[in-house]
C-alpha atoms as a PDB file:
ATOM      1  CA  UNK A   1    -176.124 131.834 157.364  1.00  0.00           C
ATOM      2  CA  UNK A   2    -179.409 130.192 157.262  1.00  0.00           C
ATOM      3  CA  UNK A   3    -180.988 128.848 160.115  1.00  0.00           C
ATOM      4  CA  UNK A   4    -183.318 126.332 160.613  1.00  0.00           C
ATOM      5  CA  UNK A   5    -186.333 127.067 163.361  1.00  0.00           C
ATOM      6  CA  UNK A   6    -188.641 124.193 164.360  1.00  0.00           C
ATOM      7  CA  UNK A   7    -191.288 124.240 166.651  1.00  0.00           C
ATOM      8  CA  UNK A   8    -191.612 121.617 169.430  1.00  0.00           C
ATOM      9  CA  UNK A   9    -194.442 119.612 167.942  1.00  0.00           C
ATOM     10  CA  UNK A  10    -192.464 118.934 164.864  1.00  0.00           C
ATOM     11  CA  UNK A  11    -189.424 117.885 166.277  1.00  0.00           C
ATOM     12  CA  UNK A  12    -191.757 115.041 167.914  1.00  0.00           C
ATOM     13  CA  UNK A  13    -193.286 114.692 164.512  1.00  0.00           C
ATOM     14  CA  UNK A  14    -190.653 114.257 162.120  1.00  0.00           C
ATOM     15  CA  UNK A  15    -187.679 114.093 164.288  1.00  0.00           C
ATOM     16  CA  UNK A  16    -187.001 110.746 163.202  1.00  0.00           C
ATOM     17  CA  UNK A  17    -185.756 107.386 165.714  1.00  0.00           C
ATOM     18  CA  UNK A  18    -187.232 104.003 164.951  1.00  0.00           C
ATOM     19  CA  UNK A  19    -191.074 105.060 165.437  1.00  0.00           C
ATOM     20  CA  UNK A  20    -191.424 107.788 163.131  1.00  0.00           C
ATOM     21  CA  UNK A  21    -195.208 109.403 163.165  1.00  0.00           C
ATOM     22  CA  UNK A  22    -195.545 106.874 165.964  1.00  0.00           C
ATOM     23  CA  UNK A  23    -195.240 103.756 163.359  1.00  0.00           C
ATOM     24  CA  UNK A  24    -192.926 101.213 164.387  1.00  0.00           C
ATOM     25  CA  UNK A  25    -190.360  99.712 162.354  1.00  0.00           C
ATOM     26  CA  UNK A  26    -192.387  96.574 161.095  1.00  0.00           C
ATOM     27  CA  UNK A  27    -195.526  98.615 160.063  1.00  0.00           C
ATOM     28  CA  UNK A  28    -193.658 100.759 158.431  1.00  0.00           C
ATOM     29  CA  UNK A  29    -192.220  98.382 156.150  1.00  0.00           C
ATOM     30  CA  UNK A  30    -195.448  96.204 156.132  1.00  0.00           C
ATOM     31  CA  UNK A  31    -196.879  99.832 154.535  1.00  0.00           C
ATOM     32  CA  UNK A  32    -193.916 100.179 151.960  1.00  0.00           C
ATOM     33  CA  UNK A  33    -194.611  96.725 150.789  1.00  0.00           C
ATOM     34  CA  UNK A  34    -198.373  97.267 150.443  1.00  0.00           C
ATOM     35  CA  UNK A  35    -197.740 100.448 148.054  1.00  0.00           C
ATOM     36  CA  UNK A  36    -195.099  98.450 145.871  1.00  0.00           C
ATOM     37  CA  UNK A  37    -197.428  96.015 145.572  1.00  0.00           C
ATOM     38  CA  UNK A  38    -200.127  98.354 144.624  1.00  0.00           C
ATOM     39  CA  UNK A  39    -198.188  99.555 141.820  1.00  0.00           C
ATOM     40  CA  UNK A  40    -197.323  96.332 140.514  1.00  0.00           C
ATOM     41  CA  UNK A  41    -201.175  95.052 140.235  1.00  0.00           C
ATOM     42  CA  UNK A  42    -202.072  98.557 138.983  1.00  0.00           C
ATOM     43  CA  UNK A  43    -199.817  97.526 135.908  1.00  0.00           C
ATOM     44  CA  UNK A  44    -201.345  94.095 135.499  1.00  0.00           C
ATOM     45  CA  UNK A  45    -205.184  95.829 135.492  1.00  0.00           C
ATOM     46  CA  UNK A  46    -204.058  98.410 133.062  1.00  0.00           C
ATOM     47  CA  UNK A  47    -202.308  96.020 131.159  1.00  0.00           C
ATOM     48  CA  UNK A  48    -205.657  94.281 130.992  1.00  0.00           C
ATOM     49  CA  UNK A  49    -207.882  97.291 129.964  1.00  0.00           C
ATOM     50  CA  UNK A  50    -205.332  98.430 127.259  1.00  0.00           C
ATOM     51  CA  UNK A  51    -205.921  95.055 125.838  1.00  0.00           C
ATOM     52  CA  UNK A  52    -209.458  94.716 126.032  1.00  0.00           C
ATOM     53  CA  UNK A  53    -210.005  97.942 124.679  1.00  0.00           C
ATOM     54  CA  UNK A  54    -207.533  97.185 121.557  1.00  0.00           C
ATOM     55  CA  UNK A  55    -209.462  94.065 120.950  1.00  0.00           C
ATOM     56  CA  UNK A  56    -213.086  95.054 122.488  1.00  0.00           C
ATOM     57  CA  UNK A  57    -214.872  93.619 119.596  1.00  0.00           C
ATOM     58  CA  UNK A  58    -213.848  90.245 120.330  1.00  0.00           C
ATOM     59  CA  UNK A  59    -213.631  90.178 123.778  1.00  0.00           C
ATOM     60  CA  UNK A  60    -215.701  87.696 125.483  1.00  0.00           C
ATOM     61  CA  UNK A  61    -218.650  88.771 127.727  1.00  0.00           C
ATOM     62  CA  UNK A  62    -217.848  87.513 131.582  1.00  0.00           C
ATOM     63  CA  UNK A  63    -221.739  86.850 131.848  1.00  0.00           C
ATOM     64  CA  UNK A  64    -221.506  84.217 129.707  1.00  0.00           C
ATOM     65  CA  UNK A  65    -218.049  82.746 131.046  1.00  0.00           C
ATOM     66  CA  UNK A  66    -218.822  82.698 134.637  1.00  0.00           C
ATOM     67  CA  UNK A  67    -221.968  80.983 134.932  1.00  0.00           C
ATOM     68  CA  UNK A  68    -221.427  77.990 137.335  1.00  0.00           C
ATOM     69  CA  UNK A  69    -222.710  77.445 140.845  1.00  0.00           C
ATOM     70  CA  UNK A  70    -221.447  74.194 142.776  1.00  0.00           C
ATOM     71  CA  UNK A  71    -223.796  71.659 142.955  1.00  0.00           C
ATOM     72  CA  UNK A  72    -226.234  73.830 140.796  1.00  0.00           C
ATOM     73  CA  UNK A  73    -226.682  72.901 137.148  1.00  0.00           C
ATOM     74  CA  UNK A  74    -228.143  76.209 135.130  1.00  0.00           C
ATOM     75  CA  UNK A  75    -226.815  79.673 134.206  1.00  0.00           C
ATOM     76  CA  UNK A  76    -226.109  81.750 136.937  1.00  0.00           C
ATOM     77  CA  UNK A  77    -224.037  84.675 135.417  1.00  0.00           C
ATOM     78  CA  UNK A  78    -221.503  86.093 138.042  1.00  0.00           C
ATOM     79  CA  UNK A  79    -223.197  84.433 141.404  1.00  0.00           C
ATOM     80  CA  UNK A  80    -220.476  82.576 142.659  1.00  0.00           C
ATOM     81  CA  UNK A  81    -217.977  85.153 141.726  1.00  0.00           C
ATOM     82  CA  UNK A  82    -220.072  87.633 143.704  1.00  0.00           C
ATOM     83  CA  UNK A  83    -220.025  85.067 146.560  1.00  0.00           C
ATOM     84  CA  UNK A  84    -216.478  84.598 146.794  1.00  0.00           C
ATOM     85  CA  UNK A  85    -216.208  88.828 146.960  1.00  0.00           C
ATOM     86  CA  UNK A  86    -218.874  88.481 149.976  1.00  0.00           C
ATOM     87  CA  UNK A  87    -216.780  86.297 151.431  1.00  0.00           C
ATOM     88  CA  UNK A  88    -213.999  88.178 151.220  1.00  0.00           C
ATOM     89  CA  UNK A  89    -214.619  91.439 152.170  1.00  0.00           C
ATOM     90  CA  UNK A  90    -216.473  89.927 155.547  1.00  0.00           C
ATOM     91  CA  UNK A  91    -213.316  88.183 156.180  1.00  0.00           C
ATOM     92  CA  UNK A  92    -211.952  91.818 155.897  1.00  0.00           C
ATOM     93  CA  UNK A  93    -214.409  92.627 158.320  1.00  0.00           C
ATOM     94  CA  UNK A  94    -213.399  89.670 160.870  1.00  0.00           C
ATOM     95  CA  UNK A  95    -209.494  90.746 160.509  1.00  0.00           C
ATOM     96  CA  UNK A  96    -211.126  94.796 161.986  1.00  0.00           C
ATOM     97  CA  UNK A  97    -212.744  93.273 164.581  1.00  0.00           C
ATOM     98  CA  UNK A  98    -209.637  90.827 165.571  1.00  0.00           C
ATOM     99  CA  UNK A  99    -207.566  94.331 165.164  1.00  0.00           C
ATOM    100  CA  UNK A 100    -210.069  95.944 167.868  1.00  0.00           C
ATOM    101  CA  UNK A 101    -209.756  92.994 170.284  1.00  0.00           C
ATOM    102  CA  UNK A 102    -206.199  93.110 170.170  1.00  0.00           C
ATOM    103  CA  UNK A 103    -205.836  96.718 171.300  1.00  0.00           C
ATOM    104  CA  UNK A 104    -208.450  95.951 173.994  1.00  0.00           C
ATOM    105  CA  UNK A 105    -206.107  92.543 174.849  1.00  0.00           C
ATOM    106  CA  UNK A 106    -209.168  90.294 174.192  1.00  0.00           C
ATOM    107  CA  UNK A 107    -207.294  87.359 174.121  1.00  0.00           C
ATOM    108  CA  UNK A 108    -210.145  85.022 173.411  1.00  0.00           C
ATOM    109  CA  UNK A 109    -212.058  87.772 170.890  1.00  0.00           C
ATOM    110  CA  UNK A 110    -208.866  87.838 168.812  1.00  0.00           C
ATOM    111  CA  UNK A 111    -208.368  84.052 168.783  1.00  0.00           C
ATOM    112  CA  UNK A 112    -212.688  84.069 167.287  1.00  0.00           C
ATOM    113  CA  UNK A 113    -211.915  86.608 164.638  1.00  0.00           C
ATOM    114  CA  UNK A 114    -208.562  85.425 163.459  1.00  0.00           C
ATOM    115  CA  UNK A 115    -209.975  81.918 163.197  1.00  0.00           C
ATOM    116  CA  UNK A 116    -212.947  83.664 161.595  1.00  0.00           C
ATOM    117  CA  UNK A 117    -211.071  85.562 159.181  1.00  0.00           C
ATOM    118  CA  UNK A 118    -208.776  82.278 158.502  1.00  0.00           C
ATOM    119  CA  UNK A 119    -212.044  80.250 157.369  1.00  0.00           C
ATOM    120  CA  UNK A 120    -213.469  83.007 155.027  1.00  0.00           C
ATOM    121  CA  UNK A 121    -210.213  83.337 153.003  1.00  0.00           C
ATOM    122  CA  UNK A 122    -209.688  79.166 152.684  1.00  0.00           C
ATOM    123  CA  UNK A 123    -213.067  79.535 151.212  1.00  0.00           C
ATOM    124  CA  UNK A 124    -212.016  82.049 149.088  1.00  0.00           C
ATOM    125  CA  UNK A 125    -209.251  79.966 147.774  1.00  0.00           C
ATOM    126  CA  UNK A 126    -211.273  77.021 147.347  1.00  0.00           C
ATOM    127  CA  UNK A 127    -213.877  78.594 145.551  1.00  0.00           C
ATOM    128  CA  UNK A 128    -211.252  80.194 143.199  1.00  0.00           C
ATOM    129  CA  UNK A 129    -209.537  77.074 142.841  1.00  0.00           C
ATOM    130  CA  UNK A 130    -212.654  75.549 141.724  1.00  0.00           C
ATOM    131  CA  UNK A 131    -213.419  78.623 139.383  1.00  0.00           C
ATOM    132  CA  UNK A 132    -210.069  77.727 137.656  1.00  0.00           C
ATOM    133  CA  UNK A 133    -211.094  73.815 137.092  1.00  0.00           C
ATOM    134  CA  UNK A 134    -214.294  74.667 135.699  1.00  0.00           C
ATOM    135  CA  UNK A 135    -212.527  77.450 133.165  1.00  0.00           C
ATOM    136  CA  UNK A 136    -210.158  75.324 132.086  1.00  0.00           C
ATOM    137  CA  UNK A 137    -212.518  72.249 131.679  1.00  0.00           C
ATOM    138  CA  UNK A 138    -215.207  73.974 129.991  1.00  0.00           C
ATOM    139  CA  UNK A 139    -218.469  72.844 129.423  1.00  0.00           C
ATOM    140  CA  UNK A 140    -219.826  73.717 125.714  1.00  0.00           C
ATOM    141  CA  UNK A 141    -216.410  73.092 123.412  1.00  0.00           C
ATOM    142  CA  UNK A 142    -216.091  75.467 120.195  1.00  0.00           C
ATOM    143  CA  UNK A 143    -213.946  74.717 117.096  1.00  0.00           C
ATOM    144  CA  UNK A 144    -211.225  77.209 116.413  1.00  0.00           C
ATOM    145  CA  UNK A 145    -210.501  78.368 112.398  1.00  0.00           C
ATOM    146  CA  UNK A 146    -207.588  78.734 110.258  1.00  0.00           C
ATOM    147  CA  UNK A 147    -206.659  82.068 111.452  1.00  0.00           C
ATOM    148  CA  UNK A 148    -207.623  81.485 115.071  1.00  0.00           C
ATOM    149  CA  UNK A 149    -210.720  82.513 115.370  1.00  0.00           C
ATOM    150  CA  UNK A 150    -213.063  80.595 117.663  1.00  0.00           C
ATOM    151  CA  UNK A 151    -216.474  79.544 116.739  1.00  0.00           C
ATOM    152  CA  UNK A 152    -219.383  78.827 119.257  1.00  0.00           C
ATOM    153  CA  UNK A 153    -222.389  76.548 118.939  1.00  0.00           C
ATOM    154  CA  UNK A 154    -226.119  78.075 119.250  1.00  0.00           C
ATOM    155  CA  UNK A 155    -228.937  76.260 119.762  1.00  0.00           C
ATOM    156  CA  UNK A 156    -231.389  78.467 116.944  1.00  0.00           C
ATOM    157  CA  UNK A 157    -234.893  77.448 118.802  1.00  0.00           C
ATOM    158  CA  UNK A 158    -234.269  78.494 122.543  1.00  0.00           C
ATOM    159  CA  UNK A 159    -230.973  81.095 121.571  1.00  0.00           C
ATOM    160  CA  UNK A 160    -228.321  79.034 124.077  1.00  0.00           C
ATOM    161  CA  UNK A 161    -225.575  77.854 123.758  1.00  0.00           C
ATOM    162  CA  UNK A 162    -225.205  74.510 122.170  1.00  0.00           C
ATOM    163  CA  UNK A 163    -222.987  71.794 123.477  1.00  0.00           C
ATOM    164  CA  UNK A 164    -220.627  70.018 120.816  1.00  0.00           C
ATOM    165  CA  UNK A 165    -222.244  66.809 122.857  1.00  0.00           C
ATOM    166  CA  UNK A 166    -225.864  67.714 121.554  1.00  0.00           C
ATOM    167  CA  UNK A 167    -225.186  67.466 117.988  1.00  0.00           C
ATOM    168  CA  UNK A 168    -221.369  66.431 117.581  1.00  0.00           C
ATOM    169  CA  UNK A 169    -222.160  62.662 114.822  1.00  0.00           C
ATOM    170  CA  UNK A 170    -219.914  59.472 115.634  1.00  0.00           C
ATOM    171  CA  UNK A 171    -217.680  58.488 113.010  1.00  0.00           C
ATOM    172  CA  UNK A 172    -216.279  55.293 113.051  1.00  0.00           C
ATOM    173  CA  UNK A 173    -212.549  55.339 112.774  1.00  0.00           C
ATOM    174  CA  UNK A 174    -209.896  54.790 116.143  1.00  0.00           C
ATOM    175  CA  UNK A 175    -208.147  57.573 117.120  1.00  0.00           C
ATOM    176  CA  UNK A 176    -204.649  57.454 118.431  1.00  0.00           C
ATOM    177  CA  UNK A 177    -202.654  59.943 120.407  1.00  0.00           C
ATOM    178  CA  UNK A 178    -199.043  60.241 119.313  1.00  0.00           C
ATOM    179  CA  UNK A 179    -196.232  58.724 121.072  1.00  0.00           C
ATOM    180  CA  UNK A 180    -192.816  58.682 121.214  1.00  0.00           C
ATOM    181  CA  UNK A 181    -192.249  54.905 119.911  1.00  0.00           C
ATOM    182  CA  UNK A 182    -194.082  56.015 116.796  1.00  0.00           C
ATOM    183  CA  UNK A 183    -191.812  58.430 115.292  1.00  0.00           C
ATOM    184  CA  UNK A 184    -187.739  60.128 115.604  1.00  0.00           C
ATOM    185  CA  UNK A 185    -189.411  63.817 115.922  1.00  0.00           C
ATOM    186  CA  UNK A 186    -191.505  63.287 118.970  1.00  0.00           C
ATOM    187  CA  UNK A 187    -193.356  66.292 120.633  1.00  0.00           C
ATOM    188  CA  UNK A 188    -195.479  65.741 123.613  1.00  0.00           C
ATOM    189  CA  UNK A 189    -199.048  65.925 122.840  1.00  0.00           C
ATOM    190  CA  UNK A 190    -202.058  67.170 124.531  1.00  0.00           C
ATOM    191  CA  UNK A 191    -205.243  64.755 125.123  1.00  0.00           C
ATOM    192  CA  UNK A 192    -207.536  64.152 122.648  1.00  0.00           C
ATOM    193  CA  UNK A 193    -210.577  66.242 122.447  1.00  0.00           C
ATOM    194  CA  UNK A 194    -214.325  64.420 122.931  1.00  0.00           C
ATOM    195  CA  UNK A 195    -215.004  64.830 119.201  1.00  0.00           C
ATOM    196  CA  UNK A 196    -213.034  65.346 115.843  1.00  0.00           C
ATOM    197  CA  UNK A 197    -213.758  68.428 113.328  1.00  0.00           C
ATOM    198  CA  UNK A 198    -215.263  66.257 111.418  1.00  0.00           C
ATOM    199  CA  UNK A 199    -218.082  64.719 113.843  1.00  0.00           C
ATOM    200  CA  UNK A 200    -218.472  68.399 114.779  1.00  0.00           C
ATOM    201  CA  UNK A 201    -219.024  69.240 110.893  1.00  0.00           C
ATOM    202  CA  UNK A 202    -221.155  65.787 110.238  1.00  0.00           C
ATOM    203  CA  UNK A 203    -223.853  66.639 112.998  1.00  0.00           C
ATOM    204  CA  UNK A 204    -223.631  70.690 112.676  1.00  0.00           C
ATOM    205  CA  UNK A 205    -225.052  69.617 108.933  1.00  0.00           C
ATOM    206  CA  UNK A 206    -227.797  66.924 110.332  1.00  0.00           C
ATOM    207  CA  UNK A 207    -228.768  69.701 112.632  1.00  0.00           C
ATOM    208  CA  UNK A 208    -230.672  72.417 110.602  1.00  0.00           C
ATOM    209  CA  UNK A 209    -231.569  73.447 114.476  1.00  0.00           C
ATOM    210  CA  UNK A 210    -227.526  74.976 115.302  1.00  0.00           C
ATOM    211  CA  UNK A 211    -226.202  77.677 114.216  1.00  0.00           C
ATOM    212  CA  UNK A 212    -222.633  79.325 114.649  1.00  0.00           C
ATOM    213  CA  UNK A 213    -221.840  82.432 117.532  1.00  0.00           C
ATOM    214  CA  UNK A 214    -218.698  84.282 116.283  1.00  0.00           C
ATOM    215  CA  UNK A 215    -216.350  86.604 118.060  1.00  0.00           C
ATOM    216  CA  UNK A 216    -217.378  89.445 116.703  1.00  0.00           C
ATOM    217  CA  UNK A 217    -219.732  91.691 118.692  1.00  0.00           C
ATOM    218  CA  UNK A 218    -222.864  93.399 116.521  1.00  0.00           C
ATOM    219  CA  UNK A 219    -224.181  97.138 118.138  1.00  0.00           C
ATOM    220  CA  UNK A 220    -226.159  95.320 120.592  1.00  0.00           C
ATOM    221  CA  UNK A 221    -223.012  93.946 122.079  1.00  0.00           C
ATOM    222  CA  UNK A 222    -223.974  90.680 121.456  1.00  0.00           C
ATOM    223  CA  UNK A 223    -222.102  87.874 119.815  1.00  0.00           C
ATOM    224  CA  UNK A 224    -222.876  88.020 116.201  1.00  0.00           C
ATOM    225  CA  UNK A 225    -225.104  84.842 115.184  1.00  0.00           C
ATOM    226  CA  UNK A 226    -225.016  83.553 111.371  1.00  0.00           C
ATOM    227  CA  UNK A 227    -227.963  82.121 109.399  1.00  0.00           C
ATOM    228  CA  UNK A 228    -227.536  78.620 108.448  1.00  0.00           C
ATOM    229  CA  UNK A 229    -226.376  79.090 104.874  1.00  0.00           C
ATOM    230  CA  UNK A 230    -223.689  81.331 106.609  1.00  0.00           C
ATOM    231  CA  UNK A 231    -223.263  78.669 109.025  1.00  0.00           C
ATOM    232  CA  UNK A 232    -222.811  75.817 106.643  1.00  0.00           C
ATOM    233  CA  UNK A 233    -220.288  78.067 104.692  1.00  0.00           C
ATOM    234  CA  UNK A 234    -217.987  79.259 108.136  1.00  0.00           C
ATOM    235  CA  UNK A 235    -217.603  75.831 109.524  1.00  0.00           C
ATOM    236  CA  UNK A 236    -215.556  75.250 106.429  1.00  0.00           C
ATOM    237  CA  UNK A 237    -213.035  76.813 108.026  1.00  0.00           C
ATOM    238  CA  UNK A 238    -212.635  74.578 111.183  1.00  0.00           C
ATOM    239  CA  UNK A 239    -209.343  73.248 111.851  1.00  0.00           C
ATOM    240  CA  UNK A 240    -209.257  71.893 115.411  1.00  0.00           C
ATOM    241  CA  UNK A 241    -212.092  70.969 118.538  1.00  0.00           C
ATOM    242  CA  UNK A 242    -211.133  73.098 121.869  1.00  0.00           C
ATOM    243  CA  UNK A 243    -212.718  71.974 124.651  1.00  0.00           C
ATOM    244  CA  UNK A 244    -212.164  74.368 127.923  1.00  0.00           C
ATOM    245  CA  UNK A 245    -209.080  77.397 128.240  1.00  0.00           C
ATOM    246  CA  UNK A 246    -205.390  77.036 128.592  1.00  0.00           C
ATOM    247  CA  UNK A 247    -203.020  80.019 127.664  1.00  0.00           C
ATOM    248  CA  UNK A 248    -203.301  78.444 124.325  1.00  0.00           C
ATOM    249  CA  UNK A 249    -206.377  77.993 123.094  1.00  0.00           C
ATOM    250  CA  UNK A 250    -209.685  79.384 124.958  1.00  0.00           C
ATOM    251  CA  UNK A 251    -213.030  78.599 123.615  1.00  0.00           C
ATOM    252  CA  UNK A 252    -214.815  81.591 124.861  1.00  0.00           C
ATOM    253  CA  UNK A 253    -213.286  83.560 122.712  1.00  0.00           C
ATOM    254  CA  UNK A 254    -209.711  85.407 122.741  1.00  0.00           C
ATOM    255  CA  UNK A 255    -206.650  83.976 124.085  1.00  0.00           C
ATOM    256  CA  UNK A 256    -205.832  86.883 125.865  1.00  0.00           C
ATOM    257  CA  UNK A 257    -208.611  87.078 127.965  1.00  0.00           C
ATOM    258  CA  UNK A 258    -207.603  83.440 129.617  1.00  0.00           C
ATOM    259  CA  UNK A 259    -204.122  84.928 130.138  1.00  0.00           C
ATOM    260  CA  UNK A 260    -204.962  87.190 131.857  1.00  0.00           C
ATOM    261  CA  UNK A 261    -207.117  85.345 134.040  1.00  0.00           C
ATOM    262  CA  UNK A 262    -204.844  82.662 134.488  1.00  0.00           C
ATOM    263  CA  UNK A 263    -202.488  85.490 134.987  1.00  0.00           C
ATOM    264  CA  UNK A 264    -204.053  88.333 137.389  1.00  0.00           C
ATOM    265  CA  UNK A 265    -206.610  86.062 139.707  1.00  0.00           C
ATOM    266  CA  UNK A 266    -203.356  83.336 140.134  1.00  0.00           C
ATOM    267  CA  UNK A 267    -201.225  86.289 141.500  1.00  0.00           C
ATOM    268  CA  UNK A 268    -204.132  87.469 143.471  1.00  0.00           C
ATOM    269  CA  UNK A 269    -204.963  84.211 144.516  1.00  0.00           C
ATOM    270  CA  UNK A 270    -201.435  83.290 145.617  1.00  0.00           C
ATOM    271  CA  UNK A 271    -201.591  86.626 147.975  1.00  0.00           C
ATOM    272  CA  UNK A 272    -204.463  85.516 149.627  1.00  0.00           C
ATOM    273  CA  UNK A 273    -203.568  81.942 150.425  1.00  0.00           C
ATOM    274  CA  UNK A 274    -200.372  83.580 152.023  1.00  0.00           C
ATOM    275  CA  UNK A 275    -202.178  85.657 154.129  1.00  0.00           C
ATOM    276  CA  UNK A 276    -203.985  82.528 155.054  1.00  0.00           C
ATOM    277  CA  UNK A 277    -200.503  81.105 156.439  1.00  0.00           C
ATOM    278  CA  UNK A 278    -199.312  84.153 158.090  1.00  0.00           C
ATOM    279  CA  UNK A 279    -202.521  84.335 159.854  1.00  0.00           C
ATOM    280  CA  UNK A 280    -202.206  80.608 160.764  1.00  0.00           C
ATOM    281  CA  UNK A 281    -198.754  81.192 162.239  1.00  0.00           C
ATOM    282  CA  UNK A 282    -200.405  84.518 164.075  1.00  0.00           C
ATOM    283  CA  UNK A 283    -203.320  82.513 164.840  1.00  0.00           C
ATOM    284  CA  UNK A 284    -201.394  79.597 167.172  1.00  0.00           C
ATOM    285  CA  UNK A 285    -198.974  82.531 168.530  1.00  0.00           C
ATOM    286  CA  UNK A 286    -201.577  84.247 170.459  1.00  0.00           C
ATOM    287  CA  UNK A 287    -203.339  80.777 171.169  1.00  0.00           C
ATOM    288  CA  UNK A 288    -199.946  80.718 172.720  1.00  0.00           C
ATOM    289  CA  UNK A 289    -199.915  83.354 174.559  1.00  0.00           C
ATOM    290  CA  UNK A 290    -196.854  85.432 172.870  1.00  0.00           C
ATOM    291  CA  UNK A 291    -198.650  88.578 172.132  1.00  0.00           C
ATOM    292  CA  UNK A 292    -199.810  88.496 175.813  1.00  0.00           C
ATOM    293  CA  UNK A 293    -196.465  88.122 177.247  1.00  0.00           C
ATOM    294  CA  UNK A 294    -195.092  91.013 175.121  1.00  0.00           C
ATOM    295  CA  UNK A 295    -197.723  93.538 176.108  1.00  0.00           C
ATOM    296  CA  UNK A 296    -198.914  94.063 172.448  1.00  0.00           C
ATOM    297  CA  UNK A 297    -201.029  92.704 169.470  1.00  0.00           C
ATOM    298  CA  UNK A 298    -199.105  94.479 167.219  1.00  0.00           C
ATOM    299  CA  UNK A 299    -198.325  91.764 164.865  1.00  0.00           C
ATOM    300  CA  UNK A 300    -201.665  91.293 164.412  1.00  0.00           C
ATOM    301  CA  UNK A 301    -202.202  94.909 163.334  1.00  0.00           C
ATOM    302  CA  UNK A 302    -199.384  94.218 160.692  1.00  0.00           C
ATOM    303  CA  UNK A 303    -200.739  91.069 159.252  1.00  0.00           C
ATOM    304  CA  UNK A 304    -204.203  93.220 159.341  1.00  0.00           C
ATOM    305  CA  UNK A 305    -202.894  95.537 156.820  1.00  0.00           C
ATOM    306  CA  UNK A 306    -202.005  93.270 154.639  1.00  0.00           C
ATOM    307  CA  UNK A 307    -205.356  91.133 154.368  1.00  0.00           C
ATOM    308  CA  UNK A 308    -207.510  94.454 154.046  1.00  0.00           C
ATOM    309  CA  UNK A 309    -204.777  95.017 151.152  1.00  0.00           C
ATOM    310  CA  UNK A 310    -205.268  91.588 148.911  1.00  0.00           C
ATOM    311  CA  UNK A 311    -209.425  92.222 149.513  1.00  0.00           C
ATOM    312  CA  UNK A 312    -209.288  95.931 148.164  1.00  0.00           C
ATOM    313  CA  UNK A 313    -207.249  94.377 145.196  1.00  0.00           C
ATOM    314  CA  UNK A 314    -209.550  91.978 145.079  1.00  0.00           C
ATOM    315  CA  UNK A 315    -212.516  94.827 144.595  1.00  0.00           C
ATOM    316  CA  UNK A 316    -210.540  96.277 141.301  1.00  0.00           C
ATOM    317  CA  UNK A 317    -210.013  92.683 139.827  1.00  0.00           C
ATOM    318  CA  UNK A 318    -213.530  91.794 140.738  1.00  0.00           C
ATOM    319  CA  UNK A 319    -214.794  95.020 139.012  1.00  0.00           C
ATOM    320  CA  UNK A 320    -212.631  95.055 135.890  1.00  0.00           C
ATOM    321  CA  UNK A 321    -212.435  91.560 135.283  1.00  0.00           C
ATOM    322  CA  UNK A 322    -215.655  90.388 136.193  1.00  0.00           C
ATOM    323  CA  UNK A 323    -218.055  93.735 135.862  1.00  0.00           C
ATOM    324  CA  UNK A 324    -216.832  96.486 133.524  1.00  0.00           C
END
């Protein structure tokens, strides 16, 4: 008959009750949520680099998406983005310290840190927030082609981007959304861009200066850039104005790069500004005084895990996203 022989150190170890390895119940389960939710953003990034690789030649370049500073009008490729990551991770930083103070029972050094931590992650999601506006508003409009390809505007003197507002004609004419009064089939339709395809095509032929950026990426890894005969030829093929990104249309290039934007920073995003309400809630409890009266600043060791969780997440979306 077997037996089983176990020392006296591993019977403490691994002989079970409700603090196993000397974890209590909650952080235990705090830690099995963390790793399922690992797993489930590890699918969304690979999902991500499986299709960036399958369409890498068409992909759009973050430098030239993510160029805008508040207040700041110019190009500053990935600035605020690397901003919002510094504020972050020193947020993450806040949350050790509040940690620290807790096992110490530093009331008053737990309340600093917590509130701390609190402001650096409603920055966070105010500066993502306004990161989302500015994607979806756009700023240089494109026209998109029969088969869905999207063309970009280049200015042929300085080699920027060209605004459909620097060249786009006027055309006399009214232009009327559709409504329901108007017709028996009736589907709901979006606002109007600034400019029709044909003021676009009108002033891209007055402007022998503008030239048109396609999709397609040359060896450089560059956006490819036609001549003007080339460019008088393509725009032929313009069917509609888009002005900004939706999980329709997306005038930086391919659709699936806004979806999965829209997509993997809104499901980060929505992690963080929970963690900002937990650590509210925390927050007034040991204003409060509950953590005192029970001894223990546990809860704020929990809640801990879980924000130095969404900012390493953050570090993979940030770097293949944003970097790679």
């Amino acid at each position: 008959m077997d037996t089983t022989v176990t020392t006296g150190s591993e019977e403490r170890v691994w002989g079970g009750g409700n603090r196993p390895m000397q974890a209590s119940y909650g952080k235990l389960m705090m830690w099995f949520f963390i790793v399922s939710d690992a797993l489930t953003f590890s699918g969304f990034l690979a999902s991500y680099g499986f299709s960036r690789f399958k369409f890498i030649e068409t992909w759009p370049i973050a430098d030239e998406v993510f160029t805008h500073v508040p207040f700041f009008h110019g190009n500053y490729p990935m600035y605020y983005v690397a901003f919002m990551t510094f504020v972050l991770i020193m947020s993450s930083v806040t949350m050790v310290l509040a940690v620290d103070a807790g096992h110490r029972m530093m009331k008053n050094r737990v309340i600093l840190y917590m509130f701390l931590t609190i402001i650096g992650g409603l920055i966070f999601v105010g500066s993502q927030a306004w990161e989302w506006a500015t994607f979806i508003r756009g700023d240089y409009g494109a026209v998109e082609t029969k088969g869905g390809r999207i063309l970009q505007f280049v200015n042929a003197e300085t080699g920027e981007r060209a605004a459909l507002s620097e060249f786009a004609a006027t055309l006399p004419g009214e232009r009327e959304r559709h409504e329901r009064k108007t017709g028996i089939w009736f589907t709901q339709e979006a606002a109007l861009p600034s400019y029709t395809v044909d003021e676009v095509v009108e002033g891209l032929r007055s402007s022998p200066n503008i030239l048109i950026r396609t999709e397609q990426l040359n060896e450089d890894g560059e956006k490819t850039i036609l001549n003007r005969e080339q460019t008088l030829e393509r725009i032929k093929d313009a069917t509609l104005v888009v002005e900004g990104a939706n999980l329709i249309r997306n005038e930086y290039g391919s659709r699936l790069f806004a979806d999965f934007f829209f997509f993997i920073t809104g499901f980060h995003g929505f992690h963080v500004f929970s963690g900002v309400v937990i650590n509210v809630i925390i927050f007034f409890n040991v204003i409060l005084g509950t953590y005192e009266r029970r001894g223990h600043y546990e809860m704020v060791e929990k809640v801990g895990l879980y924000w130095h969780f969404v900012d390493l997440v953050w570090v993979f979306v940030f770097t293949f996203f944003y970097l790679v």
